[in-house]
N, C-alpha and C. Protein backbone atom coordinates (compact mmCIF):
# COMPACT_ATOMS: atom_id res chain seq x y z
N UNK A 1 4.04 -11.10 2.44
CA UNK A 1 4.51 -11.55 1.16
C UNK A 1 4.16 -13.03 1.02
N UNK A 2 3.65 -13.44 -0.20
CA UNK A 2 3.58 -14.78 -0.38
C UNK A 2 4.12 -15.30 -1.47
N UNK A 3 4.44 -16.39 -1.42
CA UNK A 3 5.43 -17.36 -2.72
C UNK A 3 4.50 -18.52 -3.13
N UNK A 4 4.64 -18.37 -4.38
CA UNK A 4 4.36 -19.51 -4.94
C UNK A 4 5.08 -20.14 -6.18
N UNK A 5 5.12 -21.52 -6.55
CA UNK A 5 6.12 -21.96 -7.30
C UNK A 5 4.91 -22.42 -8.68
N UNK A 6 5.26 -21.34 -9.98
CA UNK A 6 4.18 -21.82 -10.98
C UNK A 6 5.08 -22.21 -12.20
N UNK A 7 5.41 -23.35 -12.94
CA UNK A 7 5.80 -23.39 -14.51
C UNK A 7 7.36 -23.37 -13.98
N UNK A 8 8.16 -23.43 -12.79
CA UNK A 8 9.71 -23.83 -12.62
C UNK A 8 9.70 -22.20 -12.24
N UNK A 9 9.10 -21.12 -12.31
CA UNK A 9 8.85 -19.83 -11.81
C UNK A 9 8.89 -19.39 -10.19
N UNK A 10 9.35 -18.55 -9.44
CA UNK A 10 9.37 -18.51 -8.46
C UNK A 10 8.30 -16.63 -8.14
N UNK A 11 7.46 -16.62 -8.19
CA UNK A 11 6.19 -15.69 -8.15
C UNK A 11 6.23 -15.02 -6.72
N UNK A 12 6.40 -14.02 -6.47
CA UNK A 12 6.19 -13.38 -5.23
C UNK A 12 5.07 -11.88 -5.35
N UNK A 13 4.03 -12.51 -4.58
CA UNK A 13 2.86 -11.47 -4.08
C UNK A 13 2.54 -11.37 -3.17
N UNK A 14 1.90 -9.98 -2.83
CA UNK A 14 1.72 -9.27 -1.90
C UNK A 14 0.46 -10.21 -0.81
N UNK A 15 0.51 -10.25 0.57
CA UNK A 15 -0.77 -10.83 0.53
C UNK A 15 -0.16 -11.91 2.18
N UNK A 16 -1.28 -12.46 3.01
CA UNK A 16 -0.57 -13.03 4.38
C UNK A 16 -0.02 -14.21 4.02
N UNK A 17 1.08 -14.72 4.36
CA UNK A 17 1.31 -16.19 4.30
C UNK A 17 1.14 -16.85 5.60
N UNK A 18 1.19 -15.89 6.57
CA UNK A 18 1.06 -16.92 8.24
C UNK A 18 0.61 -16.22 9.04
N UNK A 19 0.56 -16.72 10.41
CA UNK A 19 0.31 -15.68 11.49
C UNK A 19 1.18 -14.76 12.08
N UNK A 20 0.51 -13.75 12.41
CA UNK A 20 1.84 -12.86 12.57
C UNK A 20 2.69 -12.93 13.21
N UNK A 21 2.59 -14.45 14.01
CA UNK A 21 3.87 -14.48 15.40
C UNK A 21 5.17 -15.13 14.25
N UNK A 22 4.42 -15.97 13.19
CA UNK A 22 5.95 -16.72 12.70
C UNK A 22 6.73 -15.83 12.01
N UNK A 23 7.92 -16.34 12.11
CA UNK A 23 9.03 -15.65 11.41
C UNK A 23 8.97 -16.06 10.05
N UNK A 24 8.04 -14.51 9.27
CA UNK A 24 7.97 -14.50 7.84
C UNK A 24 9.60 -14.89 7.42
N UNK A 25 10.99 -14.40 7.57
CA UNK A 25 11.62 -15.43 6.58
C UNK A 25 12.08 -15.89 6.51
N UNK A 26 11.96 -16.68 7.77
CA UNK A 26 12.65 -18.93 7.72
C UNK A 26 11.43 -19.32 6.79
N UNK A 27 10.27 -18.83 7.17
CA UNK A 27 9.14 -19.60 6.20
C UNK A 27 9.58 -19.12 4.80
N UNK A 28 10.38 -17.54 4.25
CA UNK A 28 10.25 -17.62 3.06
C UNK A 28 12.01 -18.30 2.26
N UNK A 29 12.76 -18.09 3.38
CA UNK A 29 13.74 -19.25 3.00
C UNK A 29 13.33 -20.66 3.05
N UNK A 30 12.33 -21.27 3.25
CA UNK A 30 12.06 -22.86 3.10
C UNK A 30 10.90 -22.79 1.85
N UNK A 31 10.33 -21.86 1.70
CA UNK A 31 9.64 -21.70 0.35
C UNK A 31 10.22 -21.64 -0.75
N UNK A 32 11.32 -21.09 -0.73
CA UNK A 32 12.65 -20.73 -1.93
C UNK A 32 13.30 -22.18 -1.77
N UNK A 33 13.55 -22.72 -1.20
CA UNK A 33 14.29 -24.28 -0.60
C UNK A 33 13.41 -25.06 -1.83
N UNK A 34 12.17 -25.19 -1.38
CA UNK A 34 10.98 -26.40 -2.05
C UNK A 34 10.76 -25.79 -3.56
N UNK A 35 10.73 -24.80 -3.88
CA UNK A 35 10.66 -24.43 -5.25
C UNK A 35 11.75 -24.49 -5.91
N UNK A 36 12.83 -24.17 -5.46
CA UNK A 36 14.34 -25.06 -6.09
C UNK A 36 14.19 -26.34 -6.47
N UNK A 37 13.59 -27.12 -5.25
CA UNK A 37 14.14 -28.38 -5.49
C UNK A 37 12.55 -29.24 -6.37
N UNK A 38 11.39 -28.83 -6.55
CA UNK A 38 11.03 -29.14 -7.51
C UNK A 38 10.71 -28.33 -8.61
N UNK A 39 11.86 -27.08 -9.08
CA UNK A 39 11.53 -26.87 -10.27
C UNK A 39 13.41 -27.52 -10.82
N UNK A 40 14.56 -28.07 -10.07
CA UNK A 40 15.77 -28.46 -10.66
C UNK A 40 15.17 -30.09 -10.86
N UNK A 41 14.24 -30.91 -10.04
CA UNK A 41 14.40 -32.54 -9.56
C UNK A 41 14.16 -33.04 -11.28
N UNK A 42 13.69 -32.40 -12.12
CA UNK A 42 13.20 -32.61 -13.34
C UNK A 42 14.78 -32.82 -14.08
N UNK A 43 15.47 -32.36 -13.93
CA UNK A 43 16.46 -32.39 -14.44
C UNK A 43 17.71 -33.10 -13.81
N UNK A 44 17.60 -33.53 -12.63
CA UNK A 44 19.02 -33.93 -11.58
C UNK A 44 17.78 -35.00 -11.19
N UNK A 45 16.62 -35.66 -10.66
CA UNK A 45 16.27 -36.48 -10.03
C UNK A 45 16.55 -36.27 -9.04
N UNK A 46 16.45 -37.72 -7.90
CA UNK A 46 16.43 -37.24 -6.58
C UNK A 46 17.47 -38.74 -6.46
N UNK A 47 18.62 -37.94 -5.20
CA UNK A 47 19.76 -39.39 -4.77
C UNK A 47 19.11 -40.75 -5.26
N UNK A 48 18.05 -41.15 -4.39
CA UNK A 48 17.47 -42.23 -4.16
C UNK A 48 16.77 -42.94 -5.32
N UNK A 49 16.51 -41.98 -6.39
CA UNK A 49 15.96 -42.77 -7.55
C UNK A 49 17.40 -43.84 -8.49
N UNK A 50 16.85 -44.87 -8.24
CA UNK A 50 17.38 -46.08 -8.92
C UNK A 50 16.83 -46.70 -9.67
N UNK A 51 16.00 -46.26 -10.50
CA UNK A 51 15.29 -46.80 -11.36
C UNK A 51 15.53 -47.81 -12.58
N UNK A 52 16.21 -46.67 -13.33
CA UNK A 52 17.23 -47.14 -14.57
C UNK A 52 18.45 -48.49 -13.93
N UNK A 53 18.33 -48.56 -12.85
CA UNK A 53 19.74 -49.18 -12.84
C UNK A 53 18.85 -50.25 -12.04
N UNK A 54 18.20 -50.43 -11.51
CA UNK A 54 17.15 -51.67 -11.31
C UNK A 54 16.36 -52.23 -12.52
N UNK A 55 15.83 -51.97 -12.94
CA UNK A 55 15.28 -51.86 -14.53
C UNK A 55 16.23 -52.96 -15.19
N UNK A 56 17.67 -52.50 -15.35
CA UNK A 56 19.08 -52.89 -16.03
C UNK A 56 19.30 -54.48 -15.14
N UNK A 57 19.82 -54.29 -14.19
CA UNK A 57 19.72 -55.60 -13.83
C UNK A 57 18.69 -56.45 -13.49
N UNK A 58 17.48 -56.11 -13.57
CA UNK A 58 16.28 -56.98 -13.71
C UNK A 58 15.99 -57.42 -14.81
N UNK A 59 16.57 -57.01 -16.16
CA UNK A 59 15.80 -57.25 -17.48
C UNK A 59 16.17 -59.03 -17.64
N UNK A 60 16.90 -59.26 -17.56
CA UNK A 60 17.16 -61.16 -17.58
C UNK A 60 16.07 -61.68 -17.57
N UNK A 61 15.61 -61.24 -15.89
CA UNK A 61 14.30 -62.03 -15.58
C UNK A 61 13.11 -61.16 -15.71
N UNK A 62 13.07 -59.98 -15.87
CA UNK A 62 11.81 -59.15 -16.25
C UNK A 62 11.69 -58.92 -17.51
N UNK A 63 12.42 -59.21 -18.69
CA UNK A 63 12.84 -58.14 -20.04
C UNK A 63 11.88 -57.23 -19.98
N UNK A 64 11.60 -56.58 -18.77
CA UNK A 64 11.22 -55.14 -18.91
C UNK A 64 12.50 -54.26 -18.69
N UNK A 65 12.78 -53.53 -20.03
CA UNK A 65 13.64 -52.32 -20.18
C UNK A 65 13.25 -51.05 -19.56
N UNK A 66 14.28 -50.20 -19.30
CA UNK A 66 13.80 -48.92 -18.46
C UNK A 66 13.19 -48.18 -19.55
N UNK A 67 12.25 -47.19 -19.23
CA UNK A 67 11.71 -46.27 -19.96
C UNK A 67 12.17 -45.86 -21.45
N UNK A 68 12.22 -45.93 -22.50
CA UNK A 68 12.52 -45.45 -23.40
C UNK A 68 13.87 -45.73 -24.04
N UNK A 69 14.21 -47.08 -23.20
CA UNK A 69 15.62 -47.71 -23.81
C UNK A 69 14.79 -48.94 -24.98
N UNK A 70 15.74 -49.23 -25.19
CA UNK A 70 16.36 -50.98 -25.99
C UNK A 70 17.54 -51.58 -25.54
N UNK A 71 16.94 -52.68 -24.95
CA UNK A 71 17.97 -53.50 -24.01
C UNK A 71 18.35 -54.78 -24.97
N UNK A 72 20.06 -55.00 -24.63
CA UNK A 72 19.97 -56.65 -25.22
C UNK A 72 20.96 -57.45 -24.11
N UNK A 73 21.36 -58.36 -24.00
CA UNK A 73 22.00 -59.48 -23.16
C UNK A 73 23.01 -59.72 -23.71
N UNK A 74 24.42 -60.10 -23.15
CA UNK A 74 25.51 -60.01 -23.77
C UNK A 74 26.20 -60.48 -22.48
N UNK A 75 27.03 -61.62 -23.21
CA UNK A 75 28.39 -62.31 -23.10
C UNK A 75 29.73 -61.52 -23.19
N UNK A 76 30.28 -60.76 -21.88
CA UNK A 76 31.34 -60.29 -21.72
C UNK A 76 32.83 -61.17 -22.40
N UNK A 77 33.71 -60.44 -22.38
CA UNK A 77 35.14 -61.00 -22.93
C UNK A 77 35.26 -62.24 -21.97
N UNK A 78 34.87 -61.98 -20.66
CA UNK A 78 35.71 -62.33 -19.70
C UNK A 78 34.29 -64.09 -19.48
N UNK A 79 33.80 -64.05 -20.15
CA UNK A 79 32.26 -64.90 -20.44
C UNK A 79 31.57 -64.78 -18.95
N UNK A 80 31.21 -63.41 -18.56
CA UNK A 80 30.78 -62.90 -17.73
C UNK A 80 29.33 -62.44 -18.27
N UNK A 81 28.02 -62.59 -17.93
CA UNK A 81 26.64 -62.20 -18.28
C UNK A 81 26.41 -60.82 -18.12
N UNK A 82 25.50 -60.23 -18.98
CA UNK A 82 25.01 -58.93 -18.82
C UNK A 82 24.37 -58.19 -19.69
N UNK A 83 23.85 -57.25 -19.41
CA UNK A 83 22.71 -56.36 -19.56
C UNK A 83 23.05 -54.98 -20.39
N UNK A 84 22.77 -54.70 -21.97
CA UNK A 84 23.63 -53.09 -22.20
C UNK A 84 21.86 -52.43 -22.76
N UNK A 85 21.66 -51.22 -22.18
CA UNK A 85 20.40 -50.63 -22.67
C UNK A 85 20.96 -49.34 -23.30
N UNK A 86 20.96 -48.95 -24.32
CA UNK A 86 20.89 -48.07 -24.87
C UNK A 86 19.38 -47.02 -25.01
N UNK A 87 19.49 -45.23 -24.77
CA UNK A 87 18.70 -44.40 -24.94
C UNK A 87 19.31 -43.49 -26.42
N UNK A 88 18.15 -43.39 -27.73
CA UNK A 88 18.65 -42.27 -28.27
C UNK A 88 17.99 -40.70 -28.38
N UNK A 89 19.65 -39.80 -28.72
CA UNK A 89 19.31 -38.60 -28.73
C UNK A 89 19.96 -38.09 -30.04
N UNK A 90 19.17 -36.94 -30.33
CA UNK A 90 19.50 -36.16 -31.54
C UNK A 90 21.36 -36.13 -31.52
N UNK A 91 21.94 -35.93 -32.38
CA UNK A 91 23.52 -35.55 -32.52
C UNK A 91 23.93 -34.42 -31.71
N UNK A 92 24.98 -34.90 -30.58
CA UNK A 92 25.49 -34.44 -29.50
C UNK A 92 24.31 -33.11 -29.35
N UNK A 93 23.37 -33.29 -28.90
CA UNK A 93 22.24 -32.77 -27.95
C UNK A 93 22.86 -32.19 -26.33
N UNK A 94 22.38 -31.31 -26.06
CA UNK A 94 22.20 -30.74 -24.74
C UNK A 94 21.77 -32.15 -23.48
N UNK A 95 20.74 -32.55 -24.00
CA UNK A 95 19.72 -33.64 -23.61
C UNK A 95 20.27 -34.83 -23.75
N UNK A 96 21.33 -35.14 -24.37
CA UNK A 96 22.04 -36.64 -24.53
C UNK A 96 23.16 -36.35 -23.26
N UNK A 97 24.02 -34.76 -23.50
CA UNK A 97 25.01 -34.71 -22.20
C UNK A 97 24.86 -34.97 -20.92
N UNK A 98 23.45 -34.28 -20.77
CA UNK A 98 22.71 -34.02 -19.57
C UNK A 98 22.18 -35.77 -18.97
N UNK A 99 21.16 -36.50 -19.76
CA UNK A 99 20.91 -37.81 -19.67
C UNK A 99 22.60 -38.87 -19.20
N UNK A 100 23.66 -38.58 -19.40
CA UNK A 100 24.77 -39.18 -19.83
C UNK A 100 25.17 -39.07 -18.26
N UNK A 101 25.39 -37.77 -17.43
CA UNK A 101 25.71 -37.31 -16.36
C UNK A 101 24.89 -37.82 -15.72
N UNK A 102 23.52 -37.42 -16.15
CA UNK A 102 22.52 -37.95 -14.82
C UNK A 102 22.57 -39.57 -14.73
N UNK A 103 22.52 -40.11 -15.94
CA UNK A 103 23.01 -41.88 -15.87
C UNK A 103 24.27 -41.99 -14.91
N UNK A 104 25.37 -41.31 -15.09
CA UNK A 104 26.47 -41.78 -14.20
C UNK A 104 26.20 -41.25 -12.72
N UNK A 105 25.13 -39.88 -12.44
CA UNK A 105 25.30 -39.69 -11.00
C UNK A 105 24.19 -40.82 -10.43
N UNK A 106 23.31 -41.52 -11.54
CA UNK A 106 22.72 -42.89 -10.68
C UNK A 106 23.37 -43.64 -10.51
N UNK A 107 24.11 -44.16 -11.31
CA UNK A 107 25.14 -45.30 -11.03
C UNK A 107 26.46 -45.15 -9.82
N UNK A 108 26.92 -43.96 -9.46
CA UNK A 108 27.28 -43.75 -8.01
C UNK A 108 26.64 -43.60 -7.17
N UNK A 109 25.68 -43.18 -7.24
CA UNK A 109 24.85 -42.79 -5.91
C UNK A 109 23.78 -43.98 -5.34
N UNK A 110 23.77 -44.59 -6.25
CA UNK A 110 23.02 -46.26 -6.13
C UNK A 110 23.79 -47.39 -5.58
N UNK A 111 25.39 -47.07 -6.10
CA UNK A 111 26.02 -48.77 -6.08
C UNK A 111 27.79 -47.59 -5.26
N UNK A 112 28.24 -49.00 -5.06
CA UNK A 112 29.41 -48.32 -4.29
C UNK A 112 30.67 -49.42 -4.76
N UNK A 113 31.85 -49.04 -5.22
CA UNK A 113 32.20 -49.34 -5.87
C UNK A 113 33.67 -49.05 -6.04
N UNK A 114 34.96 -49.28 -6.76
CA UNK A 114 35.86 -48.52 -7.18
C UNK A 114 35.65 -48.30 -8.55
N UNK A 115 36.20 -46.74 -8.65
CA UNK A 115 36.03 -45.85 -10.45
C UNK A 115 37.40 -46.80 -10.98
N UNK A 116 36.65 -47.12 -12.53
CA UNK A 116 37.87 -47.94 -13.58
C UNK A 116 38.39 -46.41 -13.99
N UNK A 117 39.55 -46.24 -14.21
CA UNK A 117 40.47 -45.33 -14.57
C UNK A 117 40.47 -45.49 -15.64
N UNK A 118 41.01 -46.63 -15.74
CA UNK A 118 41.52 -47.24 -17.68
C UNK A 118 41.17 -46.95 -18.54
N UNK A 119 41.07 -46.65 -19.97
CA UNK A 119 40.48 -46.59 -20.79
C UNK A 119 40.63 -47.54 -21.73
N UNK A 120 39.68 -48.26 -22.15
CA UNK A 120 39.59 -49.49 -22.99
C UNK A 120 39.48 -49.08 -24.30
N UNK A 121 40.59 -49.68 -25.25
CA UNK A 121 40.75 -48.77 -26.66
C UNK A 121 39.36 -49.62 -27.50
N UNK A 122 38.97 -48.84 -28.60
CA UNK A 122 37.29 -48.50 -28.86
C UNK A 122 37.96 -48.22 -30.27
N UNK A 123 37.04 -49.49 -31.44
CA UNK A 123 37.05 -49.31 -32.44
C UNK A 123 35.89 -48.68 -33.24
N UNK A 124 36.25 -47.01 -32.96
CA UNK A 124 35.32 -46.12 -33.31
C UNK A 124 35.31 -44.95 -33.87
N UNK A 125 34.81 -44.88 -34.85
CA UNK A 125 35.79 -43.46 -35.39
C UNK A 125 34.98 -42.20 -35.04
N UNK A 126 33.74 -42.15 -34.67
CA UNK A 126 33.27 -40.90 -33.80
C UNK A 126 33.28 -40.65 -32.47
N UNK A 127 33.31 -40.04 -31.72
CA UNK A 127 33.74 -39.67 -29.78
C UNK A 127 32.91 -40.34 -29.32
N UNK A 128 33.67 -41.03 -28.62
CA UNK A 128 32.98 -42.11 -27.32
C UNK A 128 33.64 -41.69 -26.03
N UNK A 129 32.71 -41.59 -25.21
CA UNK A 129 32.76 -41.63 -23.73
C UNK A 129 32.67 -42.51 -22.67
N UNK A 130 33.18 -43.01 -22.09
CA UNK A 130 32.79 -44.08 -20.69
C UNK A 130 33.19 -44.26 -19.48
N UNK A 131 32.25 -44.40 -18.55
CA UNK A 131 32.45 -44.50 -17.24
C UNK A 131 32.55 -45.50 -16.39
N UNK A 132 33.39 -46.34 -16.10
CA UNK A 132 33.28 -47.83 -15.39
C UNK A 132 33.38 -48.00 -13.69
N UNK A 133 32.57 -48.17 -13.06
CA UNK A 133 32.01 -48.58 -11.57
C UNK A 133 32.22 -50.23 -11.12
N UNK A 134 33.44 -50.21 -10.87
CA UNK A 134 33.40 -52.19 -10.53
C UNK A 134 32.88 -52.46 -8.67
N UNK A 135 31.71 -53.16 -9.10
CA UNK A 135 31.07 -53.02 -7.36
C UNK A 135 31.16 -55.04 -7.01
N UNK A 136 31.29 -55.60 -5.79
CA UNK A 136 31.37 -56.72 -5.68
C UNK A 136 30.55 -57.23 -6.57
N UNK A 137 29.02 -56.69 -6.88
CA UNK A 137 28.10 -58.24 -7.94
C UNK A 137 28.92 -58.02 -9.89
N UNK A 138 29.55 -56.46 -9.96
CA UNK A 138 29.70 -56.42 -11.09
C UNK A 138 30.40 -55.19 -11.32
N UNK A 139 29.99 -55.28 -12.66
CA UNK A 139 30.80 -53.57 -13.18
C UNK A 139 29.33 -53.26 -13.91
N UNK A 140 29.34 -51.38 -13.35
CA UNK A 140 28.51 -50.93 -14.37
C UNK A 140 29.22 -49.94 -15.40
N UNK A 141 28.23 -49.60 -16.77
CA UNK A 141 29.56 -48.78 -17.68
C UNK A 141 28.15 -47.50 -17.58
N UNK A 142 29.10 -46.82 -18.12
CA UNK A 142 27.97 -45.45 -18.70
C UNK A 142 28.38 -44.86 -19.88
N UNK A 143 28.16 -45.12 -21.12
CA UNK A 143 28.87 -44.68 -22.39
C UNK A 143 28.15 -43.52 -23.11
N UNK A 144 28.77 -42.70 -23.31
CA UNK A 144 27.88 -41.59 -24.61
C UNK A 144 29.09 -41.56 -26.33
N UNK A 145 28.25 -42.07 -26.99
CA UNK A 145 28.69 -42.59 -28.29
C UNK A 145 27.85 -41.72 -29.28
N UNK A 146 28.58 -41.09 -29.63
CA UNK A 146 28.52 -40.29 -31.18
C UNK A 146 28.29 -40.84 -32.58
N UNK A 147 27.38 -41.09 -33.35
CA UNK A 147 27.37 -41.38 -34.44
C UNK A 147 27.02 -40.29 -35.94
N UNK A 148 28.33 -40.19 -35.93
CA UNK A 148 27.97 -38.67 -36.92
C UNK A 148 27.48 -39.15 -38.23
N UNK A 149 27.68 -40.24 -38.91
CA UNK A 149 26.80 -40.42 -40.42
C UNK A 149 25.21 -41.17 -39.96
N UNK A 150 24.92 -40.75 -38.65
CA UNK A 150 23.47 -41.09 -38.48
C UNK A 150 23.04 -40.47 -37.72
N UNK A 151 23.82 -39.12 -37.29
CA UNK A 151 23.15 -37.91 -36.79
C UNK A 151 22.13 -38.16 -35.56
N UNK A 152 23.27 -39.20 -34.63
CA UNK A 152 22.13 -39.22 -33.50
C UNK A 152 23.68 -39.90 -32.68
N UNK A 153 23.34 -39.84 -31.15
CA UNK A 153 23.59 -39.94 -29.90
C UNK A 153 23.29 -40.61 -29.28
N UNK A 154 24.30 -41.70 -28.88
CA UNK A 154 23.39 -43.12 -28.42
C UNK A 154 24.23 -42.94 -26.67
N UNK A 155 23.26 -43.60 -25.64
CA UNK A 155 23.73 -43.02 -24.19
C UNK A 155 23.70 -44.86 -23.78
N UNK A 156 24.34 -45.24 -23.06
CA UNK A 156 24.90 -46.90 -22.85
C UNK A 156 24.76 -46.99 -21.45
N UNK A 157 23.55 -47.70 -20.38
CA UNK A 157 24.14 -48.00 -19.01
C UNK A 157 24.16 -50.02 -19.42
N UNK A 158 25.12 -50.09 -19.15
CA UNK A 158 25.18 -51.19 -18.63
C UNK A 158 25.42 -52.04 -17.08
N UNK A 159 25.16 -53.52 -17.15
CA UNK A 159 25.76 -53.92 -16.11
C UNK A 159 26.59 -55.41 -16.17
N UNK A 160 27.63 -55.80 -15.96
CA UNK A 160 27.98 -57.07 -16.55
C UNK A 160 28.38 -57.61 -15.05
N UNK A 161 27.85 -58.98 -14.69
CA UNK A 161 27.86 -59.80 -13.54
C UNK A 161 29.27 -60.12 -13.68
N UNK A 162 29.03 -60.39 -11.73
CA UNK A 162 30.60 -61.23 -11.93
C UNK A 162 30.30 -62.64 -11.98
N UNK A 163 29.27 -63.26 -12.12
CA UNK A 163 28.95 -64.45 -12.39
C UNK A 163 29.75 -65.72 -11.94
């Protein structure tokens, strides 16, 4: 039997995959293993990618924004410096939820931190979401913000120094 991984598809045909001493199926449980994990990585990434959240605190001195954001600089309450990039998506999208989660599982899995509990009251009259990470250099947020008279979905990582 042989496997192959075509289009996120997992294809099984007839045909040798090894020699006949190996044990056809540890080899076809580690074939099923690697086709999992690059037909899901498209959608979950991998632990180690920190991209977006390097990107975020580099823009000061790089104003290179992560992929497909708009970044601006901003003076916290507390006159603390920082970084908010916004991504948009169609009105509450599949693809804005999904982007929203995967933003917050980078921002734990990158930085280490205690979770803000609190919820900071928000003068907003469509559903807002947020996630706050306070790590020794800072706090990061992760917001998903609803804008229903403009029919789009705005996704928020920030990072604000402790300066």
């Amino acid at each position: 039997m042989r496997v192959s991984c075509k289009a996120s598809k997992i294809l099984l045909t007839s045909g040798p995959v090894v020699p006949a001493a190996a044990d056809k199926s540890v080899l076809l449980l580690i074939q099923l293993a690697l086709c999992t994990i690059f037909a899901v990585y498209p959608a979950i990434g991998l632990a180690g990618d920190c991209n977006r959240i390097d990107a975020v605190e580099a823009y000061k001195t790089t104003g290179k924004a992560p992929e497909g954001s708009i970044c601006e600089t901003f003076l916290g309450l507390a006159k603390h410096s920082g970084v908010s990039c916004y991504w948009e998506f169609a009105f509450r999208s599949n693809e804005a939820t999904r982007f929203f989660h995967d933003a917050w599982t980078e921002v734990t899995s990158c930085q280490h931190g205690d979770l803000n509990s609190g919820s900071n009251p928000v003068n907003h009259p469509d559903s807002y979401l947020q996630r706050e990470l306070v790590t020794e250099t800072g706090t990061y947020r992760v917001a998903m913000k609803d804008k229903g008279h403009e029919k789009r979905t705005l996704i928020f990582l920030s990072f604000e120094n402790r300066d």
